[in-house]
N, C-alpha and C. Protein backbone atom coordinates (compact mmCIF):
# COMPACT_ATOMS: atom_id res chain seq x y z
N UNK A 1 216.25 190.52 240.62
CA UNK A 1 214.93 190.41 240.03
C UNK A 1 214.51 191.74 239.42
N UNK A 2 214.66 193.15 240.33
CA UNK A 2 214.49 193.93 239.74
C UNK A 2 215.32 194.80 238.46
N UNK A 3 216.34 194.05 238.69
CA UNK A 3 217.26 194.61 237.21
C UNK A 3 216.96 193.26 236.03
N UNK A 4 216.31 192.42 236.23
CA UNK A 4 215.55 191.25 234.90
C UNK A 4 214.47 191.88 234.56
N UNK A 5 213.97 193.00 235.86
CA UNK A 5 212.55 193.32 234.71
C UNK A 5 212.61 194.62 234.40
N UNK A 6 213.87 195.44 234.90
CA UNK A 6 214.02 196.42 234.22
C UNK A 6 214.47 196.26 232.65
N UNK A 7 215.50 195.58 232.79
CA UNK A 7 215.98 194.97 231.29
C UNK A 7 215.21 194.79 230.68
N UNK A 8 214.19 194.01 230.78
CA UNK A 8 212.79 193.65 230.12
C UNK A 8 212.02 194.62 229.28
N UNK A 9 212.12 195.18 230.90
CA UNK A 9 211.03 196.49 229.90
C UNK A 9 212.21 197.43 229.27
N UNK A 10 212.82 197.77 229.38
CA UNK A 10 214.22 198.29 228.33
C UNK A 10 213.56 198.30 227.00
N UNK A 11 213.81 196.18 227.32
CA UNK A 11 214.42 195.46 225.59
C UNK A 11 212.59 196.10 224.87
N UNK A 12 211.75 196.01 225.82
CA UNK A 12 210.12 196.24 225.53
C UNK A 12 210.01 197.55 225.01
N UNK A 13 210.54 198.57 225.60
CA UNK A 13 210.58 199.46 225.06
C UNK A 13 211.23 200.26 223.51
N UNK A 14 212.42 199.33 223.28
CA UNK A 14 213.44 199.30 222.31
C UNK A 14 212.64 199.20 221.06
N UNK A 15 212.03 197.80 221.51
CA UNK A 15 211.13 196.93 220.61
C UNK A 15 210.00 198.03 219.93
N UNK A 16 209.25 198.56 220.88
CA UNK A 16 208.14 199.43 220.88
C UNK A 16 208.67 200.18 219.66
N UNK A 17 209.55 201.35 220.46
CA UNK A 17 210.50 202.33 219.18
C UNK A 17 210.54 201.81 217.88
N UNK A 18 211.69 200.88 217.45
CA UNK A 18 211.99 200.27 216.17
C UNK A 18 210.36 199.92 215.54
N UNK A 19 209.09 199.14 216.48
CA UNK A 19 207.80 199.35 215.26
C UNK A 19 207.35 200.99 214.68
N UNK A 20 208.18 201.73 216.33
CA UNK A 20 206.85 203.10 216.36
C UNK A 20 207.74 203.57 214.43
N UNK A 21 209.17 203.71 214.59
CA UNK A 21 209.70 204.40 213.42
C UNK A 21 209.49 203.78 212.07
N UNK A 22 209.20 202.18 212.31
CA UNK A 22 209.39 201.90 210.98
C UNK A 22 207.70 202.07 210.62
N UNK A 23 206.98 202.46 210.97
CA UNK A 23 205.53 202.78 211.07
C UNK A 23 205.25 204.12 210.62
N UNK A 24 206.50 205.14 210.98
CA UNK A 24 206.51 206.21 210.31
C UNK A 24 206.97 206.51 208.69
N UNK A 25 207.60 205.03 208.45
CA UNK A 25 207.59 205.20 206.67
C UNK A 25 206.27 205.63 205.67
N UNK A 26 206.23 206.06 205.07
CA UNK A 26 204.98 206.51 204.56
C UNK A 26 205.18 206.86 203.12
N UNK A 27 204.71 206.61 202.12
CA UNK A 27 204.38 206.85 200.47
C UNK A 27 205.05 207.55 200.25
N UNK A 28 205.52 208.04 199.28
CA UNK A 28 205.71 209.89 198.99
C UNK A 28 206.48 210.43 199.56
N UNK A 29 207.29 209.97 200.65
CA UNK A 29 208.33 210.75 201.61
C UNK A 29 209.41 209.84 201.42
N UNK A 30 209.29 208.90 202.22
CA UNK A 30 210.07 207.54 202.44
C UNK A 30 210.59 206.88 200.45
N UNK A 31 209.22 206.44 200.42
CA UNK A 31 209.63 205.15 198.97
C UNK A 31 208.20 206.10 198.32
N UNK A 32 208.46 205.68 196.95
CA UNK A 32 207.32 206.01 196.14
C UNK A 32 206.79 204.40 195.45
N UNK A 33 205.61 204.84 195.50
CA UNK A 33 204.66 203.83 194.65
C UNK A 33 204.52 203.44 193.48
N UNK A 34 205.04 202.10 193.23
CA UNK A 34 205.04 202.33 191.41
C UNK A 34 203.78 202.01 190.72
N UNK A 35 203.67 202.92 189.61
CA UNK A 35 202.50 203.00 188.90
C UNK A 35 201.74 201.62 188.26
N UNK A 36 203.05 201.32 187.66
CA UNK A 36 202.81 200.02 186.81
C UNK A 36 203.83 198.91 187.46
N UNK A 37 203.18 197.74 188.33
CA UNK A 37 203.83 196.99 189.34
C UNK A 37 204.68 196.00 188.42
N UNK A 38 205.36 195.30 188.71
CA UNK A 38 206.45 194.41 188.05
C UNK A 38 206.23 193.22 189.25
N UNK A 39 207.15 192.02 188.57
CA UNK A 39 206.38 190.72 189.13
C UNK A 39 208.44 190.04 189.29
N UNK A 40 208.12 189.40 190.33
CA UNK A 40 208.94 189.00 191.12
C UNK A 40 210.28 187.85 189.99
N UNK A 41 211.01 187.59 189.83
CA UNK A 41 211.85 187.28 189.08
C UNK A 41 211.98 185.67 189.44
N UNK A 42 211.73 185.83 190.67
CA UNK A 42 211.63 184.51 191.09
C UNK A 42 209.95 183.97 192.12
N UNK A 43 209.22 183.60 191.60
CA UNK A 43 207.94 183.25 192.02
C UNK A 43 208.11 182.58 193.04
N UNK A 44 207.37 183.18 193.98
CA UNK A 44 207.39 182.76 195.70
C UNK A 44 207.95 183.87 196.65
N UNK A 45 208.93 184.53 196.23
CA UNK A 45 209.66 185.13 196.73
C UNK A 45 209.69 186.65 196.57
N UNK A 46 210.00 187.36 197.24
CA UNK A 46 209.94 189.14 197.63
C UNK A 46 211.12 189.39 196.96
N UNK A 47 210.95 190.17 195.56
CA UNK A 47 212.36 190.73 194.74
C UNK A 47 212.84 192.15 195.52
N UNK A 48 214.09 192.44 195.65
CA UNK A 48 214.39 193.17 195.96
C UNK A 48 215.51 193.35 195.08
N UNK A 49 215.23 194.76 193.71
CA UNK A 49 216.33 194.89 192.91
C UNK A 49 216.99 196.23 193.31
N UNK A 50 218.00 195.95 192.96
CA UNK A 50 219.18 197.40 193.06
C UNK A 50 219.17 197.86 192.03
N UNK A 51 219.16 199.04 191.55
CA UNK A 51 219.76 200.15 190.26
C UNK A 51 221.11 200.97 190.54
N UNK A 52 222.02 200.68 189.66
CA UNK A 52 222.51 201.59 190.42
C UNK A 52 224.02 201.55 188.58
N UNK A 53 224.77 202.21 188.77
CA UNK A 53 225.91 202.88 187.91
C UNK A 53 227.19 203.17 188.81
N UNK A 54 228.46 202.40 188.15
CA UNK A 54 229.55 202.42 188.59
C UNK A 54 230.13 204.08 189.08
N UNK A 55 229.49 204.88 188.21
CA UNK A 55 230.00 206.16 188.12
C UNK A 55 229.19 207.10 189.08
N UNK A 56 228.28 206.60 189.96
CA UNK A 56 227.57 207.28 190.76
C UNK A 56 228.15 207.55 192.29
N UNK A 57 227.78 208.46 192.72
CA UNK A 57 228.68 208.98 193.88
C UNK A 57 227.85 208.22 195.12
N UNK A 58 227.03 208.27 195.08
CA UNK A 58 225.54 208.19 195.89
C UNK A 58 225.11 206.76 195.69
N UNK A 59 225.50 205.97 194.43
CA UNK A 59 225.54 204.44 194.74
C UNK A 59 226.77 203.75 195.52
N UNK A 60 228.09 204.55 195.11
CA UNK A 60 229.26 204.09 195.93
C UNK A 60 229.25 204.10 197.62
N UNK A 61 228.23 205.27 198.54
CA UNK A 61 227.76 205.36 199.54
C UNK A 61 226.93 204.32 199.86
N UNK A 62 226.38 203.96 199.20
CA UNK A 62 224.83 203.40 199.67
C UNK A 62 225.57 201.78 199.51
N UNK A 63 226.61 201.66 198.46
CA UNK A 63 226.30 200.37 198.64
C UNK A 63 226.81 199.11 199.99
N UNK A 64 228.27 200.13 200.76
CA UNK A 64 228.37 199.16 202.50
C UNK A 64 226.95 198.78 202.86
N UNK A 65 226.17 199.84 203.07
CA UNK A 65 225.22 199.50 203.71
C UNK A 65 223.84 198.40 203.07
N UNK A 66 224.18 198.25 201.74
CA UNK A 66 223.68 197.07 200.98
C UNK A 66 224.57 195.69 201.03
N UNK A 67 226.05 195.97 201.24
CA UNK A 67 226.24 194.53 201.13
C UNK A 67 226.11 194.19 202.88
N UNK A 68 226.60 195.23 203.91
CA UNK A 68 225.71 195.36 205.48
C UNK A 68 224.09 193.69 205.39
N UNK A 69 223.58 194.99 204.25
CA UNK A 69 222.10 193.99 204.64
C UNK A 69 222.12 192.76 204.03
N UNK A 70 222.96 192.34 202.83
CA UNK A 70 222.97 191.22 202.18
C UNK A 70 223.69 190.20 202.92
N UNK A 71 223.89 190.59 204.38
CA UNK A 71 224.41 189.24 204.74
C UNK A 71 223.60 188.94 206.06
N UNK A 72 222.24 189.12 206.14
CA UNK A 72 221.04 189.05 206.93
C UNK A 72 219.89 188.75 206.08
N UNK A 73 220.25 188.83 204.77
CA UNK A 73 218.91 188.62 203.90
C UNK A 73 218.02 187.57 203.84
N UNK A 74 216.56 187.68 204.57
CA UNK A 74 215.51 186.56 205.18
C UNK A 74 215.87 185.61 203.91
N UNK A 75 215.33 184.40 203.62
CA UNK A 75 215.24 183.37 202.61
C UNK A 75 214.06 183.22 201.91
N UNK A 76 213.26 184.15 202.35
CA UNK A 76 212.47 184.62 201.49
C UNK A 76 211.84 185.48 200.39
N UNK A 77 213.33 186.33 200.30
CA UNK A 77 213.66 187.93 199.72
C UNK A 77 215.09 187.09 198.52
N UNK A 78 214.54 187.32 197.14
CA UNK A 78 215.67 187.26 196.38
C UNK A 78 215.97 189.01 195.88
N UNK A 79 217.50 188.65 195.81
CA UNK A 79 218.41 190.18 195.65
C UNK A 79 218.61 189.95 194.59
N UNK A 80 218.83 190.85 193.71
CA UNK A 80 219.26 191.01 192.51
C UNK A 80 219.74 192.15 191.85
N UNK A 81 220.92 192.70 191.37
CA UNK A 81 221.35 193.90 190.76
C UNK A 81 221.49 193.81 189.28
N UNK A 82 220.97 194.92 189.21
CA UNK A 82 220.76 195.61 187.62
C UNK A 82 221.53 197.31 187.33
N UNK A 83 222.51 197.04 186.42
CA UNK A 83 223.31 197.64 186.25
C UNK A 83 222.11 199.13 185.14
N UNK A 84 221.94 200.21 185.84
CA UNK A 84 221.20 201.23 184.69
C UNK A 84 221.87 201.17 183.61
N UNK A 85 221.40 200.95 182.77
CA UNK A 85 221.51 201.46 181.24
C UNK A 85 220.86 203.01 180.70
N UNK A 86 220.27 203.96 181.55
CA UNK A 86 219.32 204.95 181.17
C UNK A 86 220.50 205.82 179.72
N UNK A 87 221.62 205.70 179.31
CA UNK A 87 222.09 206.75 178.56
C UNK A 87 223.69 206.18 178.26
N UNK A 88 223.96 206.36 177.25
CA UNK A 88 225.16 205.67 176.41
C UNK A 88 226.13 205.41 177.20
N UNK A 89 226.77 206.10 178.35
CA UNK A 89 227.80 205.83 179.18
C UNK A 89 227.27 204.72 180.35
N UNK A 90 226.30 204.90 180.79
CA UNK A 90 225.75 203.73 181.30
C UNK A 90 225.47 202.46 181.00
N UNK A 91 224.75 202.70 180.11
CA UNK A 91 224.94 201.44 178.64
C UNK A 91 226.21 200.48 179.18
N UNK A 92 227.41 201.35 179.05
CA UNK A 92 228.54 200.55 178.46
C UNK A 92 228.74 199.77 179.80
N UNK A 93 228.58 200.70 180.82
CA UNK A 93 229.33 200.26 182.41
C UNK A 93 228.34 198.73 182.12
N UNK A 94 226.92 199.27 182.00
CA UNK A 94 226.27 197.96 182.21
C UNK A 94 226.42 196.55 180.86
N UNK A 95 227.05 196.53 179.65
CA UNK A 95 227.46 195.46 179.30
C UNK A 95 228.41 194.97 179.84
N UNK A 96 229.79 195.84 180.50
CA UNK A 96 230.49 195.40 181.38
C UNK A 96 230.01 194.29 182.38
N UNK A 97 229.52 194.98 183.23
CA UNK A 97 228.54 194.29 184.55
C UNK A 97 228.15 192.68 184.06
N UNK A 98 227.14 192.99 183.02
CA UNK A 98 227.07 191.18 182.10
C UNK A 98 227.41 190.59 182.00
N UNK A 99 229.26 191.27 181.41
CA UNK A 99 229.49 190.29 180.78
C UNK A 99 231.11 189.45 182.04
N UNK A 100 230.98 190.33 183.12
CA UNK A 100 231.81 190.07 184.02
C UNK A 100 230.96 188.75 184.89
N UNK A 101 229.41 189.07 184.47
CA UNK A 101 228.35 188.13 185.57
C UNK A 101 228.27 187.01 184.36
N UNK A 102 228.76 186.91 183.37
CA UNK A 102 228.44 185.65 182.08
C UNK A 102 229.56 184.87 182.76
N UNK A 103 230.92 185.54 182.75
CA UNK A 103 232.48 184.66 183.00
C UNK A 103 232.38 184.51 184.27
N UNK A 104 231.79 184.73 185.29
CA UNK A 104 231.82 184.06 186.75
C UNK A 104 232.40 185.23 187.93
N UNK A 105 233.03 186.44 187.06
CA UNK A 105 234.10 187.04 188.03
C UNK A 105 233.42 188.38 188.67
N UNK A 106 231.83 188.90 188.39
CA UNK A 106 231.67 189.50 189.20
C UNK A 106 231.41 189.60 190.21
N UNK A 107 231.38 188.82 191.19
CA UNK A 107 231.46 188.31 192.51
C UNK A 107 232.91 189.48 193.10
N UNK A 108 233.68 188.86 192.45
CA UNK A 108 235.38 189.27 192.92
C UNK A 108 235.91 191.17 192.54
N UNK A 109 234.97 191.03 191.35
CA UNK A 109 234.96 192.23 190.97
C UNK A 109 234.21 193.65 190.76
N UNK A 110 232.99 193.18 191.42
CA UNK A 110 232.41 194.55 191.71
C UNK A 110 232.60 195.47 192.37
N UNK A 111 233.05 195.07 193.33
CA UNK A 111 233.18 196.51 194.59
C UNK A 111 234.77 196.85 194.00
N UNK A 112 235.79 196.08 193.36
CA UNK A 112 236.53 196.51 193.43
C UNK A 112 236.80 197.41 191.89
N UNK A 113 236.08 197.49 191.23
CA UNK A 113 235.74 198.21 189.77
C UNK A 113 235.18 199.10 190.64
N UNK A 114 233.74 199.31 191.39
CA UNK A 114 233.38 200.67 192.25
C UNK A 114 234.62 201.69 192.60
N UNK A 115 235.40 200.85 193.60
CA UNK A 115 236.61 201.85 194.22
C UNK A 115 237.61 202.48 193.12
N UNK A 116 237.66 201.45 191.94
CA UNK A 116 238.64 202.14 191.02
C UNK A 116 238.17 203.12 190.16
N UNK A 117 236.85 203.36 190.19
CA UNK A 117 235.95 204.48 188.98
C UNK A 117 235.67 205.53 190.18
N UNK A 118 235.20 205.51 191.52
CA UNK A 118 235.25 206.28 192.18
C UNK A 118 236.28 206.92 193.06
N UNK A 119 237.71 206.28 192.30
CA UNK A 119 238.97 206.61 192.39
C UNK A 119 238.85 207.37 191.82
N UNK A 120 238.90 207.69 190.50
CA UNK A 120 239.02 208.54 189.67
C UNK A 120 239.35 207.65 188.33
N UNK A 121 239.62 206.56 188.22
CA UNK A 121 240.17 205.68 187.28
C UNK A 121 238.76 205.98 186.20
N UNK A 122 238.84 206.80 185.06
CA UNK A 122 237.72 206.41 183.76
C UNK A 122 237.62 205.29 183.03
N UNK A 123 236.84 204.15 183.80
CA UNK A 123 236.34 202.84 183.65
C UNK A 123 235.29 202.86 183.09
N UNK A 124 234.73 203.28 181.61
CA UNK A 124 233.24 203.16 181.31
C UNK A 124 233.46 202.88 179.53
N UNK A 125 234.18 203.00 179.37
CA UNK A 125 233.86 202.77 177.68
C UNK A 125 234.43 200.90 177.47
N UNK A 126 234.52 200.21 176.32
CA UNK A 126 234.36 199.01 176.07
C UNK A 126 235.92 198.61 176.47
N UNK A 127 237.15 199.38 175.86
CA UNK A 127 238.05 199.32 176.29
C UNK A 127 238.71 199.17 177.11
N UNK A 128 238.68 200.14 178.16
CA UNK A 128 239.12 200.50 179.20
C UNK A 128 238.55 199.21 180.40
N UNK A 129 237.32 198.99 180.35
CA UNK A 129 236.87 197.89 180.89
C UNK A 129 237.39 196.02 180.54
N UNK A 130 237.99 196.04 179.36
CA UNK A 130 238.49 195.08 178.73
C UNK A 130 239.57 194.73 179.69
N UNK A 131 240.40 195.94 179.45
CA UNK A 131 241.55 195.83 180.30
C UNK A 131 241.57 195.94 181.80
N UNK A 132 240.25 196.16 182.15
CA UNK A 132 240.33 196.66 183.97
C UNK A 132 240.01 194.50 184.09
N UNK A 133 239.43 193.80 183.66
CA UNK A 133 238.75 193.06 183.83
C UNK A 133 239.87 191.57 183.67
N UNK A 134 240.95 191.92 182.85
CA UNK A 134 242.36 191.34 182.90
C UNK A 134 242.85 190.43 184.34
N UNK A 135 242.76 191.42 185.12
CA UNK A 135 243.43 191.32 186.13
C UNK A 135 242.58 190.20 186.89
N UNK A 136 241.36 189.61 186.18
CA UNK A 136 240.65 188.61 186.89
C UNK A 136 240.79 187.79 186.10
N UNK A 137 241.74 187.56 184.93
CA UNK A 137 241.67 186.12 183.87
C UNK A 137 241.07 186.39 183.42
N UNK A 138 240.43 187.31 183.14
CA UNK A 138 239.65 187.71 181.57
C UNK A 138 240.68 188.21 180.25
N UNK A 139 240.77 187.36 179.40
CA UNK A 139 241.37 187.60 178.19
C UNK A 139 240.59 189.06 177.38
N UNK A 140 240.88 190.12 177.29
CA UNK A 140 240.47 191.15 176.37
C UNK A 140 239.44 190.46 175.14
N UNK A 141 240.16 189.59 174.41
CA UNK A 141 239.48 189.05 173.55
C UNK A 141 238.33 188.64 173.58
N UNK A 142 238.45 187.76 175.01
CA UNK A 142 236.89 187.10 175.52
C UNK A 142 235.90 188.12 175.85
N UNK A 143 236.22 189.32 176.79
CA UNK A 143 235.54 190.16 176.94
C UNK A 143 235.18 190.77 176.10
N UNK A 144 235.81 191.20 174.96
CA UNK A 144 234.72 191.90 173.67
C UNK A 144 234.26 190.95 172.53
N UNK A 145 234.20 189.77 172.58
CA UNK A 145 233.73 189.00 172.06
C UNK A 145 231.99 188.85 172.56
N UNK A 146 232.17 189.02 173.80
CA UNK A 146 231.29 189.07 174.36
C UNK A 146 230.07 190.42 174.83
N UNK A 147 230.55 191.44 174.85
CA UNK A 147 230.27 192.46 175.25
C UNK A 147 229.56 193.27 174.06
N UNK A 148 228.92 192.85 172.81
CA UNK A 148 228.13 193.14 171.97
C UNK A 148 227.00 191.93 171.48
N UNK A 149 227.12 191.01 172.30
CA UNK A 149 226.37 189.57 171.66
C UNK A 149 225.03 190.07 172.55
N UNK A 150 224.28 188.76 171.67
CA UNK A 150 223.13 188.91 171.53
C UNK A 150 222.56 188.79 173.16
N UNK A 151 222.80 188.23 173.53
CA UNK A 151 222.95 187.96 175.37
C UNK A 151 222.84 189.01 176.53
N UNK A 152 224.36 189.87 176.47
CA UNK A 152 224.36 191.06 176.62
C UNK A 152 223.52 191.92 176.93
N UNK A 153 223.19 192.37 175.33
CA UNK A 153 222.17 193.26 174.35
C UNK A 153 220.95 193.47 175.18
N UNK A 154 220.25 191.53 175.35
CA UNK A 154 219.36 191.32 175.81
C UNK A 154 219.40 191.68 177.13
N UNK A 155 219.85 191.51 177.89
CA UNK A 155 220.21 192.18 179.43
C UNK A 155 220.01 193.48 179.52
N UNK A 156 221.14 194.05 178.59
CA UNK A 156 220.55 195.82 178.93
C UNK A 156 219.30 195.87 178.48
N UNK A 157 218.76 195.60 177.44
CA UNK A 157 216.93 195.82 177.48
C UNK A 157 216.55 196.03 178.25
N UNK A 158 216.33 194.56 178.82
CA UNK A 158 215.38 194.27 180.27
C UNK A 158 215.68 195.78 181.30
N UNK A 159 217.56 195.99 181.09
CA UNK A 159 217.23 196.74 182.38
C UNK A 159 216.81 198.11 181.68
N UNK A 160 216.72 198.53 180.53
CA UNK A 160 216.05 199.76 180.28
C UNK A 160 214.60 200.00 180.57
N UNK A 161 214.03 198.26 180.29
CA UNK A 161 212.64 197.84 180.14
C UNK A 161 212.25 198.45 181.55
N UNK A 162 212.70 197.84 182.02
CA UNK A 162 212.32 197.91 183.99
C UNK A 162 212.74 199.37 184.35
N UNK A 163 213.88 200.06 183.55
CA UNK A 163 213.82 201.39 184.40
C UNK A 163 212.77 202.22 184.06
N UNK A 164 212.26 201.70 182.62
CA UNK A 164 210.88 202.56 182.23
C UNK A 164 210.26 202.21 182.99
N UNK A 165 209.81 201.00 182.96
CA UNK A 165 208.29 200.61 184.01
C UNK A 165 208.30 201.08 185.35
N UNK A 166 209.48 201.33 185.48
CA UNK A 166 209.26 201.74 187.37
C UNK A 166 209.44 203.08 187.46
N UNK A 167 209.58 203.72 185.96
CA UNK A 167 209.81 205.27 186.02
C UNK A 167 211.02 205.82 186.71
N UNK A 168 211.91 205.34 186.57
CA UNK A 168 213.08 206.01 187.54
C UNK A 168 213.87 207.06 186.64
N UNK A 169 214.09 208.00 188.10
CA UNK A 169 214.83 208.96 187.30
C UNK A 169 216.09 209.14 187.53
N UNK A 170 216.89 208.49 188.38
CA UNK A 170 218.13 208.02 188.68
C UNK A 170 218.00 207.22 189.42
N UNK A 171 219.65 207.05 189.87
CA UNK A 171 220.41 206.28 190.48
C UNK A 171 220.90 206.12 192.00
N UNK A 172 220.83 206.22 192.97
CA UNK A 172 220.92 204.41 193.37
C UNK A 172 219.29 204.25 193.70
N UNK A 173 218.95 203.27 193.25
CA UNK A 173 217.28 203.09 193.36
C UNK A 173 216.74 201.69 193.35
N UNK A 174 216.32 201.34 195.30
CA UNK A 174 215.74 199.92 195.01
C UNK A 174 214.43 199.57 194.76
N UNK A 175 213.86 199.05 194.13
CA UNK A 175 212.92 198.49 194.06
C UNK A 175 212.35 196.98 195.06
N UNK A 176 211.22 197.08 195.53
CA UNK A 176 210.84 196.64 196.27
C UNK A 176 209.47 195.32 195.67
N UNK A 177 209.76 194.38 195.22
CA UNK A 177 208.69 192.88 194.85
C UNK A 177 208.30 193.92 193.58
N UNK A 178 208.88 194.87 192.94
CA UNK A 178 208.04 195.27 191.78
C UNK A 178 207.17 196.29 191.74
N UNK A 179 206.95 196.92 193.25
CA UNK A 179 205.54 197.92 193.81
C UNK A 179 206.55 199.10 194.51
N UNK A 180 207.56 199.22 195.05
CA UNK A 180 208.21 200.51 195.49
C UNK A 180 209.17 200.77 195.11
N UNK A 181 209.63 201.95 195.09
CA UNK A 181 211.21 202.17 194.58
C UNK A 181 211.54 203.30 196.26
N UNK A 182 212.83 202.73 196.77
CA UNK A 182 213.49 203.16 197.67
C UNK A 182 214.85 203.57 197.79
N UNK A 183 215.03 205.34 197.85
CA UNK A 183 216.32 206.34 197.15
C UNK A 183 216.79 207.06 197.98
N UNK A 184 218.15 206.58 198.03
CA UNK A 184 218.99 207.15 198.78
C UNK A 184 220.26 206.82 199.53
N UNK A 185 221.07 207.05 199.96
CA UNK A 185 222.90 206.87 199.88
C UNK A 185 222.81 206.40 201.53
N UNK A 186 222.30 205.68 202.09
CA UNK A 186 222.43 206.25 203.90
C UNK A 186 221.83 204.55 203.96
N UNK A 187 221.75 204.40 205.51
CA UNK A 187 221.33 203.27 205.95
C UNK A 187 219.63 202.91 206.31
N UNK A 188 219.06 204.44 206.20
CA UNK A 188 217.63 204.37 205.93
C UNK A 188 217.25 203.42 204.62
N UNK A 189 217.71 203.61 203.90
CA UNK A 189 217.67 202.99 202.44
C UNK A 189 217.15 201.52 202.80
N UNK A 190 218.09 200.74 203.99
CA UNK A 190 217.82 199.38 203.84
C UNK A 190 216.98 199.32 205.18
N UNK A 191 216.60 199.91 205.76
CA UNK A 191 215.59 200.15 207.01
C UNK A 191 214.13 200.30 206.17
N UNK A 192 214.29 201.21 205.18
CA UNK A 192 212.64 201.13 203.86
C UNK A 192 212.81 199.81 203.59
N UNK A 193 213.71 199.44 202.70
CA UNK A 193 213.41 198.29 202.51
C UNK A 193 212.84 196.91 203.38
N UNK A 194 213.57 197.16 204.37
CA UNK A 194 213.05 195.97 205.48
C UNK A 194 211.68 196.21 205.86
N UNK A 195 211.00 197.74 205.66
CA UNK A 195 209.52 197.63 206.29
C UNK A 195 208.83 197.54 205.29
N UNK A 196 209.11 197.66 203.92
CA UNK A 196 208.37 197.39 202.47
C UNK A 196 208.50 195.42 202.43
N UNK A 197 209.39 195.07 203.13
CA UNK A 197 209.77 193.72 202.36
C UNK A 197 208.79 193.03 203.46
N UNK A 198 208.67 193.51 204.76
CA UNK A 198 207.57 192.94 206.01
C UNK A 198 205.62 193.48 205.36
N UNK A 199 206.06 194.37 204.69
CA UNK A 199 204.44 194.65 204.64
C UNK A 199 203.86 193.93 203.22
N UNK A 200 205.03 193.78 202.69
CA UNK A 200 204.37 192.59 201.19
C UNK A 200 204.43 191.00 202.18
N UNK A 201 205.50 191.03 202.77
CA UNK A 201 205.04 189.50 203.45
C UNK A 201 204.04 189.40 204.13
N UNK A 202 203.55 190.50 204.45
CA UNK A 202 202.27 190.57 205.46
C UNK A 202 200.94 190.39 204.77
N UNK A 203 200.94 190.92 203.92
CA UNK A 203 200.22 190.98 202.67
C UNK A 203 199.70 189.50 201.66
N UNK A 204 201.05 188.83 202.07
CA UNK A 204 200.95 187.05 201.67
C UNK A 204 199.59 186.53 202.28
């Protein structure tokens, strides 16, 4: 009996901790506040977008601990990644990204395009991506057929659109229902997010 209510108060205490820290997130330290809020992609639901660039050192870190959280993700939180476009080499990674998510195969091929650019493999211009993208039944042809259309095009907008509106100044950077942006390579990253994604549901 007395080791059921020690346990108890243990698990009580545990409990206590995990509110006291995630209580210590705060504005300005933790996540910043976005100026001009953005609206959920899917109505009903808590957006939670990723930013991030194949060529980043600090997105290749961060992202275990994103696909970690993507396989706990409440059903009330839609995920979504957006490849930065902020500057011509980015640009390109991100028509890539498109046009791998138009043909069905970025599922199979994201993390493994990550490991090969943060190999050292220079995966970023139209080419080079043509041919990295082969190896999933992508015909070269199809891929640059595709990888300047109007479709595309339209995609990187949006994500330039949105990196303006949320003001970001790099990379890896989540955004939170449109109102926070949360930065950084570590497992805090998705610990902000979980107390940003409880205080907009709270907020419902």
């Amino acid at each position: 009996m007395k080791k059921f209510i020690l346990s108890s108060m243990t698990a009580m205490v545990m409990a206590f901790s995990a509110q006291a820290m995630a209580a210590d997130y705060v504005a300005g330290k933790d996540y910043t506040i976005i100026q001009n809020p953005g609206k959920s992609a899917v109505p009903g639901k808590i957006e939670v977008r990723e930013f991030f660039w194949y060529g980043c050192p600090h997105c290749f870190k961060l992202e275990p601990h994103m696909q970690t959280w993507l396989k706990k993700i409440p059903k009330d939180v839609y995920f979504v990644r957006t490849p930065a476009a902020m500057n011509k080499v980015w640009e390109q990674n991100a028509r890539g990204y498109y046009v791998s998510e138009a043909l069905g195969v970025r599922k199979y091929s994201h993390i493994p395009l990550f490991h090969a650019v943060q190999g050292g493999q220079q995966i970023f211009d139209q080419a080079s991506q043509a041919k990295f993208f082969t190896q999933y039944g992508v015909p070269e042809a199809k891929f640059n057929s595709l990888y300047n259309s109007f479709a595309i095009t339209a995609k990187v907008a949006e994500s330039n659109k949105l990196g303006q509106q949320y003001q970001l100044s790099g990379v890896p950077a989540v955004v939170v229902n449109g109102k926070y942006v949360v930065q950084g390579e570590n497992e805090k990253v998705t610990q902000v997010v979980d107390y940003l994604i409880n205080k907009e549901r709270t907020a419902k």
